[in-house]
PDB file of N, CA and C in Angstrom:
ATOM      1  N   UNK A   1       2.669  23.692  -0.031  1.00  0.00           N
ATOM      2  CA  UNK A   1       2.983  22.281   0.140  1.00  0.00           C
ATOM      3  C   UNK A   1       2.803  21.935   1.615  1.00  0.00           C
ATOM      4  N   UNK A   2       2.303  20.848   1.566  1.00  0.00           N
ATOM      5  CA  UNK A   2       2.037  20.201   2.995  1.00  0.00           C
ATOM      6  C   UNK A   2       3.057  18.957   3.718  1.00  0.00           C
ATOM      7  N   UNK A   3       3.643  18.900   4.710  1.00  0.00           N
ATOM      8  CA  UNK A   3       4.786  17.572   5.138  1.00  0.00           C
ATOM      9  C   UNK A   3       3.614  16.829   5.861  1.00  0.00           C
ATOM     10  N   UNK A   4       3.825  15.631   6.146  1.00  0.00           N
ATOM     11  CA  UNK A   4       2.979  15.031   7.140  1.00  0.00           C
ATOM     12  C   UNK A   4       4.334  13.912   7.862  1.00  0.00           C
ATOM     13  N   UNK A   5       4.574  14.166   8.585  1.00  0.00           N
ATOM     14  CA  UNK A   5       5.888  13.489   9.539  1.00  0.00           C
ATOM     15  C   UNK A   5       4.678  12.362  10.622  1.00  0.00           C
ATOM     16  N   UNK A   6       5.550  11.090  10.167  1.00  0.00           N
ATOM     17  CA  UNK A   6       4.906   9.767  10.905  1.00  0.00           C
ATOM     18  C   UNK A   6       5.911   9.640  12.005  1.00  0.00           C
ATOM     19  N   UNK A   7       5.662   9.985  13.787  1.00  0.00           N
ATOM     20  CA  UNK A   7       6.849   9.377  14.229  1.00  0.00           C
ATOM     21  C   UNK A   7       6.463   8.073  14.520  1.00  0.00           C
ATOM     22  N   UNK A   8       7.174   7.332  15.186  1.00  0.00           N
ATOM     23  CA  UNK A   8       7.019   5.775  15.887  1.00  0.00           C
ATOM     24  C   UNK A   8       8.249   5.238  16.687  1.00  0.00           C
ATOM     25  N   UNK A   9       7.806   4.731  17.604  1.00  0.00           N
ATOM     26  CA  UNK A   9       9.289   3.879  18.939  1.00  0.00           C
ATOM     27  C   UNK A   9       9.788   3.286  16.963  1.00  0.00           C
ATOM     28  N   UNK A  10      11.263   3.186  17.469  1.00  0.00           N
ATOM     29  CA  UNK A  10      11.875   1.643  16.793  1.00  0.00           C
ATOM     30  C   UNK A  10      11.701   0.487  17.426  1.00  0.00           C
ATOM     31  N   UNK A  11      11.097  -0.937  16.343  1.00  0.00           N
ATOM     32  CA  UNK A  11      11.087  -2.032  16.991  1.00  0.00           C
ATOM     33  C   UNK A  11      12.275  -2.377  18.097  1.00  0.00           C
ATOM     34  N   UNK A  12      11.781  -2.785  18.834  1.00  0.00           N
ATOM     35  CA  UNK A  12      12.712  -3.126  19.942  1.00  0.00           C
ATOM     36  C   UNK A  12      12.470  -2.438  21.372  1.00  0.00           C
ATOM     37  N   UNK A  13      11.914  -0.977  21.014  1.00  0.00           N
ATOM     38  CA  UNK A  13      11.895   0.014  22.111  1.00  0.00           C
ATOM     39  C   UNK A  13      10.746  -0.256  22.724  1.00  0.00           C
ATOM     40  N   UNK A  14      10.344  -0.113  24.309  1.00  0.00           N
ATOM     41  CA  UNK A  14       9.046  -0.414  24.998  1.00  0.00           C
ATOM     42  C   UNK A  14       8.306   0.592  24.840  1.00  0.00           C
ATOM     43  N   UNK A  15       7.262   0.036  24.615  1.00  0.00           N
ATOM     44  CA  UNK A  15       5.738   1.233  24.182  1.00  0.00           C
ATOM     45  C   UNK A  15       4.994   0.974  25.433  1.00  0.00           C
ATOM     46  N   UNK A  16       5.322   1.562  26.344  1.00  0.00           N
ATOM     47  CA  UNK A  16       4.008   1.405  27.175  1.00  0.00           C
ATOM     48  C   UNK A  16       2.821   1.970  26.805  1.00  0.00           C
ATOM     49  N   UNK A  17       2.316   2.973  26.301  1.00  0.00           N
ATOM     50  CA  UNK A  17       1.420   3.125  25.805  1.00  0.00           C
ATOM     51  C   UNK A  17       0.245   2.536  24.991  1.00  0.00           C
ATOM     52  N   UNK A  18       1.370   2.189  24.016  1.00  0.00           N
ATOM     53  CA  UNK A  18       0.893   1.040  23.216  1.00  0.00           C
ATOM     54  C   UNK A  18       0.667  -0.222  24.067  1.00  0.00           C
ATOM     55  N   UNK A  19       0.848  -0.980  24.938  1.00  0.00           N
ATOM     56  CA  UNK A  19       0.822  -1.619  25.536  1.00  0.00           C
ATOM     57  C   UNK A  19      -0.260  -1.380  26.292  1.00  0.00           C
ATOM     58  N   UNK A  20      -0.674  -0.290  27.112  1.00  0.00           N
ATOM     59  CA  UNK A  20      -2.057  -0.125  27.385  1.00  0.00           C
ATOM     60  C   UNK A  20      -2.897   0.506  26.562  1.00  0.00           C
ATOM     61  N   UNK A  21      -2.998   0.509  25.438  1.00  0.00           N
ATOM     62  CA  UNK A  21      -3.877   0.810  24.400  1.00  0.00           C
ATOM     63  C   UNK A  21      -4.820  -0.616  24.228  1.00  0.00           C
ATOM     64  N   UNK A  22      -3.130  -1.407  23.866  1.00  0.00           N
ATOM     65  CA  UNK A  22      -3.375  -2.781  23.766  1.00  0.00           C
ATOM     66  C   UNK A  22      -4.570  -3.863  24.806  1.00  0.00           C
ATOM     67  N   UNK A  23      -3.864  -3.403  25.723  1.00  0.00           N
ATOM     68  CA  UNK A  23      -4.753  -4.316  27.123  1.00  0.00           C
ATOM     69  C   UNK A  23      -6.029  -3.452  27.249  1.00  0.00           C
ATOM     70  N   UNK A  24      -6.333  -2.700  27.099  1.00  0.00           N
ATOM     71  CA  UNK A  24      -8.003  -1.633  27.334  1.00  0.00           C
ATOM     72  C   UNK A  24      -8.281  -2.500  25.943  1.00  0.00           C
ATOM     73  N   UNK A  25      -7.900  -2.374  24.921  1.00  0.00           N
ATOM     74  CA  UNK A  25      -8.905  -2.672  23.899  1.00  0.00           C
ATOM     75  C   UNK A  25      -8.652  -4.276  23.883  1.00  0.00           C
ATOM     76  N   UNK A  26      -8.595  -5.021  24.409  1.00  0.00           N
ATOM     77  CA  UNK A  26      -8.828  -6.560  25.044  1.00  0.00           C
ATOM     78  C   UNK A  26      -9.679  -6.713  26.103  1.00  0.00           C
ATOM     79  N   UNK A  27      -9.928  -5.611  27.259  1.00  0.00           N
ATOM     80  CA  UNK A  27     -10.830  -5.802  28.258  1.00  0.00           C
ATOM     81  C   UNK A  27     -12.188  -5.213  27.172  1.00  0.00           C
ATOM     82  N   UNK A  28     -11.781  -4.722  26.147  1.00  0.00           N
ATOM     83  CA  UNK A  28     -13.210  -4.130  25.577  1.00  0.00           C
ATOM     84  C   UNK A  28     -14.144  -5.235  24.550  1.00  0.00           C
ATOM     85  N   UNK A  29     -13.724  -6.700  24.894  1.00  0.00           N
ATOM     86  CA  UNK A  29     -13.233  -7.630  23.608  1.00  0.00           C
ATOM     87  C   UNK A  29     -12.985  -7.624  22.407  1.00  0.00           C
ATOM     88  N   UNK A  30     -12.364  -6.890  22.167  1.00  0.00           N
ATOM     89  CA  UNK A  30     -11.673  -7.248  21.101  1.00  0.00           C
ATOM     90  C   UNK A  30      -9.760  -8.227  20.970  1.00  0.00           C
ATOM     91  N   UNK A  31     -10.200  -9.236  21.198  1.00  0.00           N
ATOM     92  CA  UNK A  31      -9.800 -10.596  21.275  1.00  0.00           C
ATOM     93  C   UNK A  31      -8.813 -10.532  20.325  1.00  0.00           C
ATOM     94  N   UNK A  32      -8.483  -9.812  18.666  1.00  0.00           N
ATOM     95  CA  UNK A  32      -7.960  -9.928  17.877  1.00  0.00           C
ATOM     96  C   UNK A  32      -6.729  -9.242  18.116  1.00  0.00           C
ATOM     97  N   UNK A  33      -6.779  -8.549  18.735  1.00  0.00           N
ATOM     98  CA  UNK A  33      -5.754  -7.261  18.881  1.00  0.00           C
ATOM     99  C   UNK A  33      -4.531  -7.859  19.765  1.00  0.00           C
ATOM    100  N   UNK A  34      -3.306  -8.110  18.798  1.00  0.00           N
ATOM    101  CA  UNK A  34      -2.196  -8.281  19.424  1.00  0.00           C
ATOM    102  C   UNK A  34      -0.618  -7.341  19.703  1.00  0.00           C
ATOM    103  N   UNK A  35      -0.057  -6.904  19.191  1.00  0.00           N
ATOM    104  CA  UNK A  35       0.756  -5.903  19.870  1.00  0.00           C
ATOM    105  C   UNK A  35       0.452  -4.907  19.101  1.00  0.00           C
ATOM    106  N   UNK A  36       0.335  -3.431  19.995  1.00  0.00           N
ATOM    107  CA  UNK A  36      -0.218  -2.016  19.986  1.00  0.00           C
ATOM    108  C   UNK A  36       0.706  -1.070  19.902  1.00  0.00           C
ATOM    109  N   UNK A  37       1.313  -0.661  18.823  1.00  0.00           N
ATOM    110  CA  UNK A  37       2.374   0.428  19.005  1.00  0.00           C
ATOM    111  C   UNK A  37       1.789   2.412  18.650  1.00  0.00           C
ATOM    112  N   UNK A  38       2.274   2.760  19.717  1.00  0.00           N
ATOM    113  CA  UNK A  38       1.716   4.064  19.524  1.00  0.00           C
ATOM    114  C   UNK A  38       2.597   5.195  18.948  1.00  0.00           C
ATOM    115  N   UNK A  39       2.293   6.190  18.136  1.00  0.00           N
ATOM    116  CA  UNK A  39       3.025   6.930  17.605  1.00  0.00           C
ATOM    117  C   UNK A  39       2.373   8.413  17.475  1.00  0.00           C
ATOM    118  N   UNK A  40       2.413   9.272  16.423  1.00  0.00           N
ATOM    119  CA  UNK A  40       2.262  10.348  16.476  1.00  0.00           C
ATOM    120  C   UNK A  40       2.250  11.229  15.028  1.00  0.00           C
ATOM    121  N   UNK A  41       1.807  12.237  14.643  1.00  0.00           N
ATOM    122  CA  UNK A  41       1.551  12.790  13.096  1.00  0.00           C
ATOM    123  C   UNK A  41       1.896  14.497  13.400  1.00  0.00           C
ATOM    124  N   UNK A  42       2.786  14.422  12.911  1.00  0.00           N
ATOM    125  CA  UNK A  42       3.177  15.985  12.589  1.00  0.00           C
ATOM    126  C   UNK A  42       2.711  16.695  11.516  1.00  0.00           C
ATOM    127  N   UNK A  43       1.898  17.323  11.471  1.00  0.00           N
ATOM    128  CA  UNK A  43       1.640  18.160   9.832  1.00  0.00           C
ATOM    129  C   UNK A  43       1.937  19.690  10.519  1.00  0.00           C
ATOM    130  N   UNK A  44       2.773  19.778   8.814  1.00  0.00           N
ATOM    131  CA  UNK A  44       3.614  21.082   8.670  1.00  0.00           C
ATOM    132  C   UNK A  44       2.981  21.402   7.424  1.00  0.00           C
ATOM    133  N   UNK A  45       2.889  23.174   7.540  1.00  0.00           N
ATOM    134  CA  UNK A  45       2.450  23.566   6.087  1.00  0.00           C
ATOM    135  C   UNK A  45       3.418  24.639   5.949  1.00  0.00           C
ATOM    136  N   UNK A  46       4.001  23.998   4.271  1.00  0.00           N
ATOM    137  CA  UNK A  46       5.220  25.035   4.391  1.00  0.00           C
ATOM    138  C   UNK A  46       5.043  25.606   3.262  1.00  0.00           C
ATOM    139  N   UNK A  47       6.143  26.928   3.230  1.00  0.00           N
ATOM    140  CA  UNK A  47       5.582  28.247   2.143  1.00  0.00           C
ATOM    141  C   UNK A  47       5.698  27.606   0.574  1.00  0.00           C
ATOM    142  N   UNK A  48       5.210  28.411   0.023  1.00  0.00           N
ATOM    143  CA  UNK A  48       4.585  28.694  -1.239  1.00  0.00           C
ATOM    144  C   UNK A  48       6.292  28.971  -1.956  1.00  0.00           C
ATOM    145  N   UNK A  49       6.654  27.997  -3.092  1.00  0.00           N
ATOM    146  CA  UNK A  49       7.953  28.183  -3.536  1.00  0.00           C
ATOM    147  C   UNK A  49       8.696  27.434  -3.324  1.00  0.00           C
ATOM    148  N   UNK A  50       8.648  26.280  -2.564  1.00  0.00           N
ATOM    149  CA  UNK A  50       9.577  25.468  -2.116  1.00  0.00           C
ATOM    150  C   UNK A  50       9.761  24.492  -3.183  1.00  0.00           C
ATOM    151  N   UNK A  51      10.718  24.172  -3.385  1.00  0.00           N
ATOM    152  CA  UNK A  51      11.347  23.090  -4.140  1.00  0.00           C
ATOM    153  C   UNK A  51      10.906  21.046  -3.469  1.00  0.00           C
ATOM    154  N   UNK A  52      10.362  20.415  -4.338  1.00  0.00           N
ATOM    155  CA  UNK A  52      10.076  19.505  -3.357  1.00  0.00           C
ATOM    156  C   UNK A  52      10.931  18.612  -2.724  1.00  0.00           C
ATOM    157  N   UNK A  53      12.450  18.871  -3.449  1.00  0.00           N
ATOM    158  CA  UNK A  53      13.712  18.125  -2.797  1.00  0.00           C
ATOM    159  C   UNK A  53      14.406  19.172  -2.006  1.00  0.00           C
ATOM    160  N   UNK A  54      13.632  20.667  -1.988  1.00  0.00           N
ATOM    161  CA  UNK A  54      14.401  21.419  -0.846  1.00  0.00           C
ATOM    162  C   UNK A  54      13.411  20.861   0.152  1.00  0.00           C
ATOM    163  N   UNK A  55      12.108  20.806   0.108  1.00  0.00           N
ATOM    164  CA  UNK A  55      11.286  20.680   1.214  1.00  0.00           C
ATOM    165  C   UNK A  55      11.444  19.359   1.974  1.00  0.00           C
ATOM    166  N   UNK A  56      11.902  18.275   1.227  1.00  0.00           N
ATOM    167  CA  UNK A  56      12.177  17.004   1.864  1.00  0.00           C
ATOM    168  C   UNK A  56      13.392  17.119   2.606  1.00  0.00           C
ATOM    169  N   UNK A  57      14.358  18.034   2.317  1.00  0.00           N
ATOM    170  CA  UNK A  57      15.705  18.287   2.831  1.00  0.00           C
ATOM    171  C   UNK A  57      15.149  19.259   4.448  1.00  0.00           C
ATOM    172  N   UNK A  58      14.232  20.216   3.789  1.00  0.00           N
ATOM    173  CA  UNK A  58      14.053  20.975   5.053  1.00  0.00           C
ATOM    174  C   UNK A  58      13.531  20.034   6.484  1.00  0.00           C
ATOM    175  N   UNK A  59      12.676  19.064   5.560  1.00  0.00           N
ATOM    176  CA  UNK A  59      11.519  18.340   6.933  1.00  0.00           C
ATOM    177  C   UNK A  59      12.629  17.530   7.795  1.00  0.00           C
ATOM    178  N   UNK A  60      13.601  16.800   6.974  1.00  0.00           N
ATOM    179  CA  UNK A  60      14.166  15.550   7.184  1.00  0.00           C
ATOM    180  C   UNK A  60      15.332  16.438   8.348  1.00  0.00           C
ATOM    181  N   UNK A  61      15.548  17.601   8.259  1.00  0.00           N
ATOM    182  CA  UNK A  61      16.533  18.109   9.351  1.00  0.00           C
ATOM    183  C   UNK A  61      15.350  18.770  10.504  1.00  0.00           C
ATOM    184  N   UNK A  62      14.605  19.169  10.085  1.00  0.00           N
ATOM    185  CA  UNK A  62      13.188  19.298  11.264  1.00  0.00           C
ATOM    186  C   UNK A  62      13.072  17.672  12.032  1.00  0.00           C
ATOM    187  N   UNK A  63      13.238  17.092  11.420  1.00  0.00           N
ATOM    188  CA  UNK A  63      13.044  15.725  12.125  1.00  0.00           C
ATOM    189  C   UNK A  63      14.601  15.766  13.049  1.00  0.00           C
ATOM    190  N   UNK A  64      14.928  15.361  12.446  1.00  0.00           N
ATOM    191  CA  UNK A  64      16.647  15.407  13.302  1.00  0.00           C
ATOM    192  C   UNK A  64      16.712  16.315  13.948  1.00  0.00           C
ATOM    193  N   UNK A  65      16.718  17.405  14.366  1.00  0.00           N
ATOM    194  CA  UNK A  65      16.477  18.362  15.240  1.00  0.00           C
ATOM    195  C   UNK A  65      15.398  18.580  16.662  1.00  0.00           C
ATOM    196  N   UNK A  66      14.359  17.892  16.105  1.00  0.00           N
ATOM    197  CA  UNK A  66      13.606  18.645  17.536  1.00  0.00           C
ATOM    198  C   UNK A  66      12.416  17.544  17.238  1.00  0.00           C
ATOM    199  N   UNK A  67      11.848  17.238  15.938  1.00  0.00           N
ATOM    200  CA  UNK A  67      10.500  16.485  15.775  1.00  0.00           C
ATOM    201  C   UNK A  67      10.575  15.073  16.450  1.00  0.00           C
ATOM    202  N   UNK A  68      11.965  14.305  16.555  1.00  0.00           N
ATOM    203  CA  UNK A  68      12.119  13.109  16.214  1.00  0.00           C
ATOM    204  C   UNK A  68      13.518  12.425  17.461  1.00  0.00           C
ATOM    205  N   UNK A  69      13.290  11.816  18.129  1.00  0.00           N
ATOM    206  CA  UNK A  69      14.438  11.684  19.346  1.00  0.00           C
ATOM    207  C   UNK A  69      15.017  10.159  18.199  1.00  0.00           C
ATOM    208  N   UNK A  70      16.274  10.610  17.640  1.00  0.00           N
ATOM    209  CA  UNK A  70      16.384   8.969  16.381  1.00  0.00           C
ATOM    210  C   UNK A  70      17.232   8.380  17.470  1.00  0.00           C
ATOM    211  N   UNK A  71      17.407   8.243  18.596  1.00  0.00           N
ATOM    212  CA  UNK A  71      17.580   7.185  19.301  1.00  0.00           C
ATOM    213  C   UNK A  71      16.687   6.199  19.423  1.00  0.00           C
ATOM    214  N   UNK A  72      15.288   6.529  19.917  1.00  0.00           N
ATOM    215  CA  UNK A  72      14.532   5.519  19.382  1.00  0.00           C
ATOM    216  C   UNK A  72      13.579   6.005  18.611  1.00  0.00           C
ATOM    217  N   UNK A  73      13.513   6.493  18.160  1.00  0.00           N
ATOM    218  CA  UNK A  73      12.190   7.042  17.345  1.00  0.00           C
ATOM    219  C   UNK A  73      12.731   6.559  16.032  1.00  0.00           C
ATOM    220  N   UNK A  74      11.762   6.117  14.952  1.00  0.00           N
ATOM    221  CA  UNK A  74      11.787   6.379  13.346  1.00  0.00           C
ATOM    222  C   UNK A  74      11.106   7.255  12.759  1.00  0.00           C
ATOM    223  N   UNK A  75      11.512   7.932  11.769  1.00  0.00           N
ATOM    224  CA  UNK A  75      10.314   9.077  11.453  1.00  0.00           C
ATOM    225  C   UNK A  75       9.737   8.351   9.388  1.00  0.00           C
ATOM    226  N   UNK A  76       8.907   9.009   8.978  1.00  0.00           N
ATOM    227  CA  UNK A  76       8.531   8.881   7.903  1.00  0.00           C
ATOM    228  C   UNK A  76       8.166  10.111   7.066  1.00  0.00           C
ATOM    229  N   UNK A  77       8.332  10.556   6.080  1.00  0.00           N
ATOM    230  CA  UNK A  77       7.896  11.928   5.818  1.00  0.00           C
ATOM    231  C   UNK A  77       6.931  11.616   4.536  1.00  0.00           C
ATOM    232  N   UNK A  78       5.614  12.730   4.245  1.00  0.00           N
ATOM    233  CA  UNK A  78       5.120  12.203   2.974  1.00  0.00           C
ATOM    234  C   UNK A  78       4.976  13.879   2.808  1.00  0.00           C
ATOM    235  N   UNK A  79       5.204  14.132   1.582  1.00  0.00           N
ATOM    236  CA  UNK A  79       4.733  15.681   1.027  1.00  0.00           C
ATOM    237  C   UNK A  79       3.527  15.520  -0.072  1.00  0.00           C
ATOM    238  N   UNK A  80       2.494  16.599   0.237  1.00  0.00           N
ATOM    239  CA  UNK A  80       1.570  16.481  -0.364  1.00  0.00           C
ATOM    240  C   UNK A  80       1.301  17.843  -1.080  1.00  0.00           C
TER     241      UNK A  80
END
């Protein structure tokens, strides 16, 4: 089984990044592009046997632990 962990700022939090993602791809014209939030993709491949409500239990404390700062961060998990 495979996790794929989405992180992202929480609305509210400053993305500078995103923010100059944003402004480069406006000097590049693209004119359409209005706020740029940047984030990040964790893929985990986990063993052979796992239960898929143990594995959502396992990721979701991998997140809380070390993947994921939930002060501002949100995370998303998808198992495949």
């Amino acid at each position: 089984m495979r996790a794929r962990v989405h992180v992202s700022l929480k609305p509210g939090v400053l993305d500078p990044q995103g923010k100059a993602v944003g402004d480069a791809l406006l000097r590049l014209g693209f004119s359409s592009v209005g706020e740029v939030r940047v984030g990040r993709i964790i893929e985990i491949e986990l063993t052979d046997g796992l239960s898929r409500a143990d594995a959502d239990r396992q990721v979701r404390e991998m997140c809380e632990r070390l993947l994921a700062n939930t002060v501002v961060e949100r995370y998303a998990i998808e198992l495949q």
